[in-house]
C-alpha atoms as a PDB file:
ATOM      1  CA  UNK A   1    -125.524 -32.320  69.669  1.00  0.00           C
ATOM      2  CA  UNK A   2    -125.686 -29.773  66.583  1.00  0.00           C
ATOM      3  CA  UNK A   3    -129.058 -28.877  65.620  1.00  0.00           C
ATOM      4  CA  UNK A   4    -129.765 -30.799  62.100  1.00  0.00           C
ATOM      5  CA  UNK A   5    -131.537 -28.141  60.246  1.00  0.00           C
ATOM      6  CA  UNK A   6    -128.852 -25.742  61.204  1.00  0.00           C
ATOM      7  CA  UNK A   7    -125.833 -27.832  59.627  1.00  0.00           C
ATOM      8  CA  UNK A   8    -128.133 -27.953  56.392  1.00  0.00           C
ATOM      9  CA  UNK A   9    -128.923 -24.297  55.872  1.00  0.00           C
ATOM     10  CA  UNK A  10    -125.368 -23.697  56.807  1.00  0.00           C
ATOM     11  CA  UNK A  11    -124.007 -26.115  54.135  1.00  0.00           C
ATOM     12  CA  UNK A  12    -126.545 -25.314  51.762  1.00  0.00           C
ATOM     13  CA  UNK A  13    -125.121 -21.826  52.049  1.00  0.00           C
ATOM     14  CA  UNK A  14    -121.245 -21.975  51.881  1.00  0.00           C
ATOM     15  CA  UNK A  15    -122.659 -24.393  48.053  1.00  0.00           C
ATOM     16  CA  UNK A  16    -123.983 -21.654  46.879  1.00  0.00           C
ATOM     17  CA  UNK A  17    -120.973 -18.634  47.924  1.00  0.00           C
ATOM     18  CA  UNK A  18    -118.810 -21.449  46.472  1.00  0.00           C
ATOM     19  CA  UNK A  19    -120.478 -21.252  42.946  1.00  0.00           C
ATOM     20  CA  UNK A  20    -121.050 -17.713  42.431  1.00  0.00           C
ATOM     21  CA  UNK A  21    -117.394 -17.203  43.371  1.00  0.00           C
ATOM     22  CA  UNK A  22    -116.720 -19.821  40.536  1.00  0.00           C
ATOM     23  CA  UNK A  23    -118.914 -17.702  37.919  1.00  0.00           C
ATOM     24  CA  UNK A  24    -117.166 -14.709  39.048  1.00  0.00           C
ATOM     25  CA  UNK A  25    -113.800 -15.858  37.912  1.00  0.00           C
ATOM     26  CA  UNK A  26    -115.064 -17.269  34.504  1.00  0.00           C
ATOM     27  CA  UNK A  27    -116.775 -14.001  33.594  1.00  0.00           C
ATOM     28  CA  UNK A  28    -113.463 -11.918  34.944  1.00  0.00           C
ATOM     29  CA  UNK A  29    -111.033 -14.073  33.084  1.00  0.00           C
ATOM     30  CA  UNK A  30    -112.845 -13.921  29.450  1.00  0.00           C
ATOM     31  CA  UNK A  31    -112.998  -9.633  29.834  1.00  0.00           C
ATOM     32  CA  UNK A  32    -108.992  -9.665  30.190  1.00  0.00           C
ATOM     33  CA  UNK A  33    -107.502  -7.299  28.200  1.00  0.00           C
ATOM     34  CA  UNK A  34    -105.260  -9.835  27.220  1.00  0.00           C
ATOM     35  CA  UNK A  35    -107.800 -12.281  25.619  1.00  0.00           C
ATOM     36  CA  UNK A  36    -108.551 -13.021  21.859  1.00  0.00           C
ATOM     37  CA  UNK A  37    -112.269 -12.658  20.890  1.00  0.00           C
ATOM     38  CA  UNK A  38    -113.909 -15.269  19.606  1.00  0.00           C
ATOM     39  CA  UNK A  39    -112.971 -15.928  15.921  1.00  0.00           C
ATOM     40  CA  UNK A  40    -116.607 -15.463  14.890  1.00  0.00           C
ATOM     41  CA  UNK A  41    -117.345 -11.560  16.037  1.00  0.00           C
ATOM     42  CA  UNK A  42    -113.235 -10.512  14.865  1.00  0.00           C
ATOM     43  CA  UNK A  43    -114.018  -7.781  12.534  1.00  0.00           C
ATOM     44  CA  UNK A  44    -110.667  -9.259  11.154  1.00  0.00           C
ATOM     45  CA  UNK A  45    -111.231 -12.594  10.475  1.00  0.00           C
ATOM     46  CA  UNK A  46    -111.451 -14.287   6.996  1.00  0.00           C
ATOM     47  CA  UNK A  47    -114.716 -14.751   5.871  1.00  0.00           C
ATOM     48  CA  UNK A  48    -116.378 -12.949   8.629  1.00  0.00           C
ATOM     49  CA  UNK A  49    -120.028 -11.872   8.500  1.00  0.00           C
ATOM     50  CA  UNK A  50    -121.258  -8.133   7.948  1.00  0.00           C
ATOM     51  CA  UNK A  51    -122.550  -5.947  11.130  1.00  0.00           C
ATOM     52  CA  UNK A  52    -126.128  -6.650   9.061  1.00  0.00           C
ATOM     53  CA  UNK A  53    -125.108 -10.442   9.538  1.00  0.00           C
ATOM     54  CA  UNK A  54    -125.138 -10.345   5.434  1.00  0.00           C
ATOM     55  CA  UNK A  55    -122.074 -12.285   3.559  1.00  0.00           C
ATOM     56  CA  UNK A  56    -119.346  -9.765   2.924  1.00  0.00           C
ATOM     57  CA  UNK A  57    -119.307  -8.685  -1.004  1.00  0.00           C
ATOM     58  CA  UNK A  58    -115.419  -9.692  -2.854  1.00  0.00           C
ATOM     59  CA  UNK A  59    -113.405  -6.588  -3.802  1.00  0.00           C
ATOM     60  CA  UNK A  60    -113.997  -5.460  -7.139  1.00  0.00           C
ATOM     61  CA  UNK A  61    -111.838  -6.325  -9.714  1.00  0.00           C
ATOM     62  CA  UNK A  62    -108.594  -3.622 -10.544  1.00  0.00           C
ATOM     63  CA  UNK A  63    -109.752  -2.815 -14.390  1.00  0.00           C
ATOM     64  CA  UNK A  64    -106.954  -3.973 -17.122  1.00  0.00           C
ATOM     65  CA  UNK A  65    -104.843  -1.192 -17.715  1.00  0.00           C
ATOM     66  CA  UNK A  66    -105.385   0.442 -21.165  1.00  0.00           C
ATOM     67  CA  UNK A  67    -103.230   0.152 -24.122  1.00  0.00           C
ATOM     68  CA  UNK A  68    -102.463   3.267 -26.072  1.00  0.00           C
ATOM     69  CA  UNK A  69    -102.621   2.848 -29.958  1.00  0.00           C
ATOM     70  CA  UNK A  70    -100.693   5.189 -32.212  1.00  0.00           C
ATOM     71  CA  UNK A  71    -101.761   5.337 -36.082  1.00  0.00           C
ATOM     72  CA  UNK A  72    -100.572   8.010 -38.496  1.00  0.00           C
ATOM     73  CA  UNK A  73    -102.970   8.481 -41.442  1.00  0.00           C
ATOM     74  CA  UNK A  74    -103.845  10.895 -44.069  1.00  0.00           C
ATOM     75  CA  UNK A  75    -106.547  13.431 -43.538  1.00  0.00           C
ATOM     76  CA  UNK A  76    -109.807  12.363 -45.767  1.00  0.00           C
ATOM     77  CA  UNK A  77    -110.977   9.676 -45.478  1.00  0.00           C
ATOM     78  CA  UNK A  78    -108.800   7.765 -43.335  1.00  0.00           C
ATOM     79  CA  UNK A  79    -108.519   9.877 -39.962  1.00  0.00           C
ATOM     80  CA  UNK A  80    -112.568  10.191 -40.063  1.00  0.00           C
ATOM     81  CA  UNK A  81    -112.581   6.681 -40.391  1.00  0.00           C
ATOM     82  CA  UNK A  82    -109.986   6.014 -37.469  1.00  0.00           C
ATOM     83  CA  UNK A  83    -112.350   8.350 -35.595  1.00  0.00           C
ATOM     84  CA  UNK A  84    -115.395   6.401 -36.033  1.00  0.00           C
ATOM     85  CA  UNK A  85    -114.217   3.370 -34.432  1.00  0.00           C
ATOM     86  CA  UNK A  86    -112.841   5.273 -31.654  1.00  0.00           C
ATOM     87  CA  UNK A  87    -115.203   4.661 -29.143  1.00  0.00           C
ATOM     88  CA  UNK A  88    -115.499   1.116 -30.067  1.00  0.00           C
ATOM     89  CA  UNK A  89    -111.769   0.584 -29.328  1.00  0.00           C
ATOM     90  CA  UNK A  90    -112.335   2.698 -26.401  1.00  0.00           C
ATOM     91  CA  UNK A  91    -114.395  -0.244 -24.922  1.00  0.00           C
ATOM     92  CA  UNK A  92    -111.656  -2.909 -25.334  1.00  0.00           C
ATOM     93  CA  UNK A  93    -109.354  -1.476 -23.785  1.00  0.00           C
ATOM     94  CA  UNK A  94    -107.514   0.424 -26.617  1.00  0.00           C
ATOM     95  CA  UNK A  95    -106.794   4.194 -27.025  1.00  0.00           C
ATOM     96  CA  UNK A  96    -106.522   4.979 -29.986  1.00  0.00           C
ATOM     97  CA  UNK A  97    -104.315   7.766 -31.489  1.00  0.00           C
ATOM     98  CA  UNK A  98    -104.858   9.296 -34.855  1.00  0.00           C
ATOM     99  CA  UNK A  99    -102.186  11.311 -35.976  1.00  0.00           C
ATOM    100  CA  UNK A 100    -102.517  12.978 -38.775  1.00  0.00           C
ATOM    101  CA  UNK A 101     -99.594  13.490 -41.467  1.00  0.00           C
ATOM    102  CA  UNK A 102    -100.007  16.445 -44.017  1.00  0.00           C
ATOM    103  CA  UNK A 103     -97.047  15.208 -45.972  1.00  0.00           C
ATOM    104  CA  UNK A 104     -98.268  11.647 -46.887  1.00  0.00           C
ATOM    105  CA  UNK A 105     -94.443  10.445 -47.708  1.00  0.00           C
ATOM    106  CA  UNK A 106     -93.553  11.263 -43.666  1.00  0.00           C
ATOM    107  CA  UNK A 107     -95.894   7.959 -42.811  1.00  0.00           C
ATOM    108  CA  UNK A 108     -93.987   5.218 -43.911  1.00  0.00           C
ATOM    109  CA  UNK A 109     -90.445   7.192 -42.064  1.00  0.00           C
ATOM    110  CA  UNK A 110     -92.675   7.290 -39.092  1.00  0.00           C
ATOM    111  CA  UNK A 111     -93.336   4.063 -39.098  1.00  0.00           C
ATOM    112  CA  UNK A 112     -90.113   2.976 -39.745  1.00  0.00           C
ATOM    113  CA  UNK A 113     -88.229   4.788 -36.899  1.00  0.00           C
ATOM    114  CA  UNK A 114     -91.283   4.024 -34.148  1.00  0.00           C
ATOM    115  CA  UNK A 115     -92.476   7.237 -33.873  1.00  0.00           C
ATOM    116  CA  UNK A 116     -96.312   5.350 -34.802  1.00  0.00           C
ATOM    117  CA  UNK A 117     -97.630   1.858 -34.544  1.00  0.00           C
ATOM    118  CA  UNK A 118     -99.168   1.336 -37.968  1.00  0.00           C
ATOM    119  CA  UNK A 119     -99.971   3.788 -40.807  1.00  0.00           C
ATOM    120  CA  UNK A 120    -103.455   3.804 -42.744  1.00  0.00           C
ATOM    121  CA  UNK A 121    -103.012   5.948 -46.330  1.00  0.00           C
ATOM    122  CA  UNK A 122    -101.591   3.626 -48.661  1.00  0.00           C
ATOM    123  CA  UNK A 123    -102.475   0.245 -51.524  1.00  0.00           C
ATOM    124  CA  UNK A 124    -100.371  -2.180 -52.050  1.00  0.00           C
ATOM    125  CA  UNK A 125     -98.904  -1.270 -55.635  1.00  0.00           C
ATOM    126  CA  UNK A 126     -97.383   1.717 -53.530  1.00  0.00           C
ATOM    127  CA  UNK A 127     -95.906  -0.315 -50.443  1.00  0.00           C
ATOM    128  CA  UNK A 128     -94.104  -2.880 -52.636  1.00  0.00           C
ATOM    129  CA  UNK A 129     -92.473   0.248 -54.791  1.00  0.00           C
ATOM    130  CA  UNK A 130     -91.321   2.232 -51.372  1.00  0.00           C
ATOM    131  CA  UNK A 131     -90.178  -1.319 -49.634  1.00  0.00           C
ATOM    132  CA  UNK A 132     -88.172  -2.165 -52.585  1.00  0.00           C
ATOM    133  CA  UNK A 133     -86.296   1.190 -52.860  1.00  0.00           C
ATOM    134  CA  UNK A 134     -86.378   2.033 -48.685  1.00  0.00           C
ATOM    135  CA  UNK A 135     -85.943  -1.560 -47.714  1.00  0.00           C
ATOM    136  CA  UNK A 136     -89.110  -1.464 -44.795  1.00  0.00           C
ATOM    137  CA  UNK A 137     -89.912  -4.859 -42.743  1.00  0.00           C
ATOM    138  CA  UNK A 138     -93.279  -4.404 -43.197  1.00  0.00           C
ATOM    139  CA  UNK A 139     -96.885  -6.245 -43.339  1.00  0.00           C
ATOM    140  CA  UNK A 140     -99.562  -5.444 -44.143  1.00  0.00           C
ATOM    141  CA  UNK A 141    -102.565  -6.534 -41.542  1.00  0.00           C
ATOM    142  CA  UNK A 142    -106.101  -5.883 -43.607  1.00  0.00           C
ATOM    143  CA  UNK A 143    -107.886  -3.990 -46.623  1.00  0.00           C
ATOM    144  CA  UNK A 144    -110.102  -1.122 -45.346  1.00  0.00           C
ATOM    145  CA  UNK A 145    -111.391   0.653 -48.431  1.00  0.00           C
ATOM    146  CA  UNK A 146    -110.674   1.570 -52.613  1.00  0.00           C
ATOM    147  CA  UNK A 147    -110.536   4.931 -53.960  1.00  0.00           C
ATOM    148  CA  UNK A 148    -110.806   4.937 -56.783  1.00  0.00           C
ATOM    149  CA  UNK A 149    -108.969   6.804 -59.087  1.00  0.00           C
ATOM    150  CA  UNK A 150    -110.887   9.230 -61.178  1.00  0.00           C
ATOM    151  CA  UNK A 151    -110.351  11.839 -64.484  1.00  0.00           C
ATOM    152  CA  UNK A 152    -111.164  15.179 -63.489  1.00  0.00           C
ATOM    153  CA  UNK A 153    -111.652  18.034 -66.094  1.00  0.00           C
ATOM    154  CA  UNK A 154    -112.879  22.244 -65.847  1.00  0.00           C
ATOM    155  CA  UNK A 155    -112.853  22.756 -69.332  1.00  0.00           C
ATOM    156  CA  UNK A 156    -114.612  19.266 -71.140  1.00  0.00           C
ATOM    157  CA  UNK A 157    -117.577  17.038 -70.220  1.00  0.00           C
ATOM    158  CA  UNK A 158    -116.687  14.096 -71.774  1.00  0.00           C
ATOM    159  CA  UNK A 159    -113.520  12.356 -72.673  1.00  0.00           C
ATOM    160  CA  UNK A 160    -114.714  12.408 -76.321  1.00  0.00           C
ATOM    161  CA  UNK A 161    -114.187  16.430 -76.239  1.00  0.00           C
ATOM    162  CA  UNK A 162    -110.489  15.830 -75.556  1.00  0.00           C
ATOM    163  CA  UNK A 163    -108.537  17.395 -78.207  1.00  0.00           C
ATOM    164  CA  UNK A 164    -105.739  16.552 -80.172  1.00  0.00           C
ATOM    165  CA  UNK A 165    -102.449  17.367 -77.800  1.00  0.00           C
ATOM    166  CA  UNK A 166    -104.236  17.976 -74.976  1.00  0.00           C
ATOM    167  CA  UNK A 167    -102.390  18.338 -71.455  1.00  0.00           C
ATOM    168  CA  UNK A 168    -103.216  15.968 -68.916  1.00  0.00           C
ATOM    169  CA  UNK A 169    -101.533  15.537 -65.206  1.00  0.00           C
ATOM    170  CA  UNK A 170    -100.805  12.277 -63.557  1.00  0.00           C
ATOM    171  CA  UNK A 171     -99.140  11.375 -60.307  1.00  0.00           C
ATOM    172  CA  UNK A 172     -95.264  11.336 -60.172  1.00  0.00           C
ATOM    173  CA  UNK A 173     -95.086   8.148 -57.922  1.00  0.00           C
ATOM    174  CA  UNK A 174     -94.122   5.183 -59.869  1.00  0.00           C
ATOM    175  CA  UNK A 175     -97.619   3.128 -58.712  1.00  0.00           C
ATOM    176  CA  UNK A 176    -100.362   5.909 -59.224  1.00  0.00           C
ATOM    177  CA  UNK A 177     -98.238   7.177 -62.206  1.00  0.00           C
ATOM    178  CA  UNK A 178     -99.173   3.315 -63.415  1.00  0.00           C
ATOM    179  CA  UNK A 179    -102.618   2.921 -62.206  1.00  0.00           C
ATOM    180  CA  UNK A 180    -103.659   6.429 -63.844  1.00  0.00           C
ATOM    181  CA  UNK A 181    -102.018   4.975 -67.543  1.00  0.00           C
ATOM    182  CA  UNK A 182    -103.979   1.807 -66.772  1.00  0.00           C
ATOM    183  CA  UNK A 183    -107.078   4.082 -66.438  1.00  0.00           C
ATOM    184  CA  UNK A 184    -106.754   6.045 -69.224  1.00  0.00           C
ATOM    185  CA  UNK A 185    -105.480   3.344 -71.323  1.00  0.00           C
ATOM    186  CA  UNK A 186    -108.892   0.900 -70.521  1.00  0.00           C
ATOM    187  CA  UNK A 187    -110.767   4.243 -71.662  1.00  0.00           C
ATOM    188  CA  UNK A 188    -109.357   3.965 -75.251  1.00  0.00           C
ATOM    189  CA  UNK A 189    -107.069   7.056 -74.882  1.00  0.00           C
ATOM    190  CA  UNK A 190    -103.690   4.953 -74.750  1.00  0.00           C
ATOM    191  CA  UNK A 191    -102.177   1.679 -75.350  1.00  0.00           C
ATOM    192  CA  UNK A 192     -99.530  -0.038 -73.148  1.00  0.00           C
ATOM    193  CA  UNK A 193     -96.260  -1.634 -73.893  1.00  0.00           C
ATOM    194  CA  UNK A 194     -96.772  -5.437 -73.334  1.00  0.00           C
ATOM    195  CA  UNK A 195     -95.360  -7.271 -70.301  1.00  0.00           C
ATOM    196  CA  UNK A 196     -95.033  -4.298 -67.798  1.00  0.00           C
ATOM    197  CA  UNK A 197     -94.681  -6.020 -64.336  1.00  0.00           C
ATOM    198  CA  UNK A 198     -94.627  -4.177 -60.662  1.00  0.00           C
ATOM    199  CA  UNK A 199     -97.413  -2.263 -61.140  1.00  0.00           C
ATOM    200  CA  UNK A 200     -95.118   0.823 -62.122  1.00  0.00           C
ATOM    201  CA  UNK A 201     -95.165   2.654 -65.906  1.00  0.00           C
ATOM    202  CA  UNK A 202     -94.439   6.539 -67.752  1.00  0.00           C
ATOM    203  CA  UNK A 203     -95.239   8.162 -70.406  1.00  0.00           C
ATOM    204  CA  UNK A 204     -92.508   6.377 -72.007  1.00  0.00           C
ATOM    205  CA  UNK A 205     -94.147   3.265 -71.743  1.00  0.00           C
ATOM    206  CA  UNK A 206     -96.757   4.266 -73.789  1.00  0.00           C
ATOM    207  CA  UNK A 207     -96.908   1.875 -77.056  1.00  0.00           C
ATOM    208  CA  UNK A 208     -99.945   3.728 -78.593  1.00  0.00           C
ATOM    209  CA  UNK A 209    -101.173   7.453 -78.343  1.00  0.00           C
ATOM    210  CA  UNK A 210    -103.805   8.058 -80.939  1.00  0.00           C
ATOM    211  CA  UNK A 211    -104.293  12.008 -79.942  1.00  0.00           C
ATOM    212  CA  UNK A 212    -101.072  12.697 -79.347  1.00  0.00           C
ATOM    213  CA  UNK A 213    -101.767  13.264 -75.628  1.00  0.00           C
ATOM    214  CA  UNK A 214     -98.970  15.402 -73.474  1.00  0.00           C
ATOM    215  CA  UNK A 215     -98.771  14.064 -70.240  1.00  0.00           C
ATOM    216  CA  UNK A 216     -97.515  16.546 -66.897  1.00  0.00           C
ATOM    217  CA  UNK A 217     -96.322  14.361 -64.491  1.00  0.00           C
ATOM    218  CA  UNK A 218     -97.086  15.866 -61.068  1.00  0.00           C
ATOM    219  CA  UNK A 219     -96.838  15.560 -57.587  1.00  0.00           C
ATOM    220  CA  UNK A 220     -99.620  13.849 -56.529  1.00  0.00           C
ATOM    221  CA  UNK A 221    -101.387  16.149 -54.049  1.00  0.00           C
ATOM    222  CA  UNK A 222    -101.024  18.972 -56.280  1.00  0.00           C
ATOM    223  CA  UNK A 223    -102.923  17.590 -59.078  1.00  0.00           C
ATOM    224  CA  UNK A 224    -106.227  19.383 -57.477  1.00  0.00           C
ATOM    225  CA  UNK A 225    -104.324  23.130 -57.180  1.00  0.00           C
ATOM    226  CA  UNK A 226    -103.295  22.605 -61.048  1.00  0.00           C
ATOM    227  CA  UNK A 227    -106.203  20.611 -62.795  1.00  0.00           C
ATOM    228  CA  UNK A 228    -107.069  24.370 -63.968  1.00  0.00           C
ATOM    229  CA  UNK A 229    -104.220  24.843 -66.396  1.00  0.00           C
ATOM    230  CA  UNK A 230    -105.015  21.575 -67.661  1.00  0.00           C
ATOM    231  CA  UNK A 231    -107.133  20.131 -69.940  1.00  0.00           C
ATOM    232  CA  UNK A 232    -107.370  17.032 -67.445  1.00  0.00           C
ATOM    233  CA  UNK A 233    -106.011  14.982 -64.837  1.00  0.00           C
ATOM    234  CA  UNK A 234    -106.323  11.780 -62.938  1.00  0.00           C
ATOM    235  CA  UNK A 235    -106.493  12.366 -59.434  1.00  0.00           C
ATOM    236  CA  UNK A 236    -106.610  10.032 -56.500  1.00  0.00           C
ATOM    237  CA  UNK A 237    -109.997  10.365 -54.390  1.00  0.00           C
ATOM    238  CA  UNK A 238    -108.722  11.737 -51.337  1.00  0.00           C
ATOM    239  CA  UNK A 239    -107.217  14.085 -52.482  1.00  0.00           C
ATOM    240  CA  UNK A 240    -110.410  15.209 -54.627  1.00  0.00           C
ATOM    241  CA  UNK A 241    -111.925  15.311 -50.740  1.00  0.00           C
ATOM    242  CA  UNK A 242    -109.388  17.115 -49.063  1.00  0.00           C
ATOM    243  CA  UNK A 243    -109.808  19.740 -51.722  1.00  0.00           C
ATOM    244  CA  UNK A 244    -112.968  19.870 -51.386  1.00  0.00           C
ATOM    245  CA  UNK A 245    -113.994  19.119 -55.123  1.00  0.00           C
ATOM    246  CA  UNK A 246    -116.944  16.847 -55.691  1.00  0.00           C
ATOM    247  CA  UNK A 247    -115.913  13.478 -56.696  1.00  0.00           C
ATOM    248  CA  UNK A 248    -119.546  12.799 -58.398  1.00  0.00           C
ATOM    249  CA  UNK A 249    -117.563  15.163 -61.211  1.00  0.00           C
ATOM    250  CA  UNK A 250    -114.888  12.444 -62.662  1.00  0.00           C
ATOM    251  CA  UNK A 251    -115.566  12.434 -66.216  1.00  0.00           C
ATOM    252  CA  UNK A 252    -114.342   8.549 -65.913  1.00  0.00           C
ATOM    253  CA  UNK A 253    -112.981   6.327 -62.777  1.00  0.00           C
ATOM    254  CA  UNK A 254    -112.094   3.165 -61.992  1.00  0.00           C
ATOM    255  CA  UNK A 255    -114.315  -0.107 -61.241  1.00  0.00           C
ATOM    256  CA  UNK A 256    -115.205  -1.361 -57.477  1.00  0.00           C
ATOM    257  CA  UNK A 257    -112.607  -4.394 -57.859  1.00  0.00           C
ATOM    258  CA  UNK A 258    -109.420  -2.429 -58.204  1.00  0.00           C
ATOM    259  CA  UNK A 259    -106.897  -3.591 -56.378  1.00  0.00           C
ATOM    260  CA  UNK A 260    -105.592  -0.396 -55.072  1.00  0.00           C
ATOM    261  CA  UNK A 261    -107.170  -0.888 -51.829  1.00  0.00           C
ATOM    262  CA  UNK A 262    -106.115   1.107 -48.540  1.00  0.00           C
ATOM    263  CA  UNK A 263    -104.355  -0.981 -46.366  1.00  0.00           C
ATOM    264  CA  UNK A 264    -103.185  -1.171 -42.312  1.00  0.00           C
ATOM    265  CA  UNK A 265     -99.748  -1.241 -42.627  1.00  0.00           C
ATOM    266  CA  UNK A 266     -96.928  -2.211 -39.189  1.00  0.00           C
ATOM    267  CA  UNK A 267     -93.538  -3.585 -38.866  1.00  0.00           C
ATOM    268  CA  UNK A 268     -92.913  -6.887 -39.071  1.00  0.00           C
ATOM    269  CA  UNK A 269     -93.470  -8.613 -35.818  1.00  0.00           C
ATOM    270  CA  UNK A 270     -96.429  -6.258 -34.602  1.00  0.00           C
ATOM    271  CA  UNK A 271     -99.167  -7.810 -36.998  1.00  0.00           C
ATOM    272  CA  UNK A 272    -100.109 -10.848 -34.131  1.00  0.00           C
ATOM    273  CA  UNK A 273    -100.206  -7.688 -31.274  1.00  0.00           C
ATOM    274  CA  UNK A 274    -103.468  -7.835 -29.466  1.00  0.00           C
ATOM    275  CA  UNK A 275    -104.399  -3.752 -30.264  1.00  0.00           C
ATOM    276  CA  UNK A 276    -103.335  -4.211 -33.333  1.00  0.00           C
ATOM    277  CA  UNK A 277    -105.880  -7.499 -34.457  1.00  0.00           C
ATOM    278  CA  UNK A 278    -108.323  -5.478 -32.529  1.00  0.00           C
ATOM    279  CA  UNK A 279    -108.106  -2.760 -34.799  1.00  0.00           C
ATOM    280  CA  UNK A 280    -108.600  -4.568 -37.862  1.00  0.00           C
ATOM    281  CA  UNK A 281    -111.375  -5.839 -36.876  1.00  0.00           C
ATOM    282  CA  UNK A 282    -113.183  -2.702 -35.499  1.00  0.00           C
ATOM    283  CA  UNK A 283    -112.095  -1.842 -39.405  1.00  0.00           C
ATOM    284  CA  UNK A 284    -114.006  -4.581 -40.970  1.00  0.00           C
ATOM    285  CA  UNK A 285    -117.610  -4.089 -39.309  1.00  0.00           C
ATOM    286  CA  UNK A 286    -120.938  -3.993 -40.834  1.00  0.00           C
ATOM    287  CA  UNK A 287    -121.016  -0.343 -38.733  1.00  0.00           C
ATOM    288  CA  UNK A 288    -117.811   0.627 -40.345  1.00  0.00           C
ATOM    289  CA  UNK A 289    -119.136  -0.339 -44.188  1.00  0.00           C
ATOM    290  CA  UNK A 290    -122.172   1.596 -43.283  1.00  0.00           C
ATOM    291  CA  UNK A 291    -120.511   4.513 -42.129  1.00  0.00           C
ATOM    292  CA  UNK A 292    -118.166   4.856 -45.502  1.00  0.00           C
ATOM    293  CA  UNK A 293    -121.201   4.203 -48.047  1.00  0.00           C
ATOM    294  CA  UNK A 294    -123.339   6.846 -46.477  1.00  0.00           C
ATOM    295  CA  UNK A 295    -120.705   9.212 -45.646  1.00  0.00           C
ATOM    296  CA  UNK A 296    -118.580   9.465 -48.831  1.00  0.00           C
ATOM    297  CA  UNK A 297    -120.589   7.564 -51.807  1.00  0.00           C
ATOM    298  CA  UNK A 298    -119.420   6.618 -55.061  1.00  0.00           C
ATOM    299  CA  UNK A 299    -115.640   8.248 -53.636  1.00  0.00           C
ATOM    300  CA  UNK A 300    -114.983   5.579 -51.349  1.00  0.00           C
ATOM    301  CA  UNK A 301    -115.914   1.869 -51.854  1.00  0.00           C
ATOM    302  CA  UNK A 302    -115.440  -0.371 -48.929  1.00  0.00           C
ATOM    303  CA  UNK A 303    -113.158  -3.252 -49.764  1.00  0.00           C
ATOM    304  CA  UNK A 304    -114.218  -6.154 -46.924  1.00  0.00           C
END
């Protein structure tokens, strides 16, 4: 008869071989090359953690892409303006693109044919005589400033020195022409015709001309080369900057309220674009009327 302690040990033997053989297999089988690692530790997986065990961060966010602006302008002050609120239109999102135009009557054309996005030089009285005669689709989108139109003089002080037959220049274009007879006529100089309309007058509209007063009808940004061989002449503002004359000098000029303000100017259809309300109002800021009353004075009046 088999010794009892013997078939124990023995049994209690071949239990244990049997279960490390069992352990064996389970460790072998999850090393396969084969095998997926657990969803948890796949560098992979959605959602996973960080090697620091932190939260992953999200990816940034691709920044919106940035819209290019084009607007044509005259030199003074309008391009200095434009470049003020630059980098303020830089932070939107909008890059904005002064081009300057020396010849003033290439900005509406420009306009026109696409070649800019919106123009910044000219008042209303002036739009409404070009759209009539060029037939332009456009709007206008906000009032920026008044320049207002002065009387300029090298050889008097006062308007009361003006002498009989005196020579005096005015702009050529049918609105200025008007707004400079308006000017001299609320000085006492002139009278009107009654019932002139469409902001546009000449010399032949002139009811009343106590001195006999010879007017030179000029092209308007030439007024500054030939105020010299004249006794006087009303020339627009800018153009008293560009020329670097000192504007403090009008003899006479017109009030804050005219209503020749500079205007923002597209094509019809462009005035509800996103770069284009965002200029406006980068136009219309406290910063902006600042800016204009400390950098050009009585020559520039803002007009928001």
């Amino acid at each position: 008869m088999a010794n009892p302690k013997r078939f124990f040990v023995a049994a209690l033997l071949l239990l244990i071989g049997v279960m490390a053989a069992a352990c064996g297999s389970n460790s072998n089988s999850n090393a396969s090359p084969g095998s997926s690692a657990p969803a948890s530790a796949s560098p992979s997986a959605s959602g996973s953690a960080s090697p620091s065990g932190s939260a992953s961060q999200p990816a940034p966010e691709t920044p919106a892409a940035e819209t290019t602006l084009k607007v044509g302008a005259a030199l003074v002050p309008h391009s200095e303006i434009l470049e003020f609120i630059k980098p303020a239109l830089k932070e939107q999102g909008v890059n904005l693109e002064v081009v300057v135009f020396d010849d003033e009557g290439q900005l509406n054309p420009a306009l026109q044919e696409g070649r800019i996005d919106a123009n910044y030089f000219q008042h209303v009285p002036y739009l409404d005589s070009v759209k009539k005669e060029k037939g332009y689709d456009f709007v206008v989108t906000t009032k920026v400033h008044v320049e207002p139109i002065g009387f300029y003089s090298d050889k008097i002080k006062s308007k009361d020195e003006l002498k009989e037959g005196a020579e005096i220049g005015i702009p050529n274009n049918p609105s200025n022409e008007y707004r400079a007879l308006v000017l001299l006529e609320k000085q006492g100089l002139i009278k009107l015709k009654e019932g002139l309309a469409n902001y546009e007058a000449t010399p032949k509209d002139i009811a009343d001309n106590p001195k006999k007063l010879k007017f030179k009808e000029v092209e308007a940004a030439t007024l500054p080369r030939v105020l010299p061989d004249l006794d006087g002449a009303v020339i627009n503002t800018n153009l008293i900057l560009e020329a670097g004359l000192d504007p403090n000098k009008a003899l006479f000029r017109e009030d804050a309220d005219s209503p020749y303000a500079n205007v923002i100017v597209v094509r019809r259809g462009d005035e509800n674009k996103d770069a284009i309300k965002k200029l406006d109002a980068a136009l219309t800021t406290p910063e902006v009327k600042k800016f204009i009353e400390d950098k050009y004075g009585v020559a520039v009046v803002p007009a928001f």
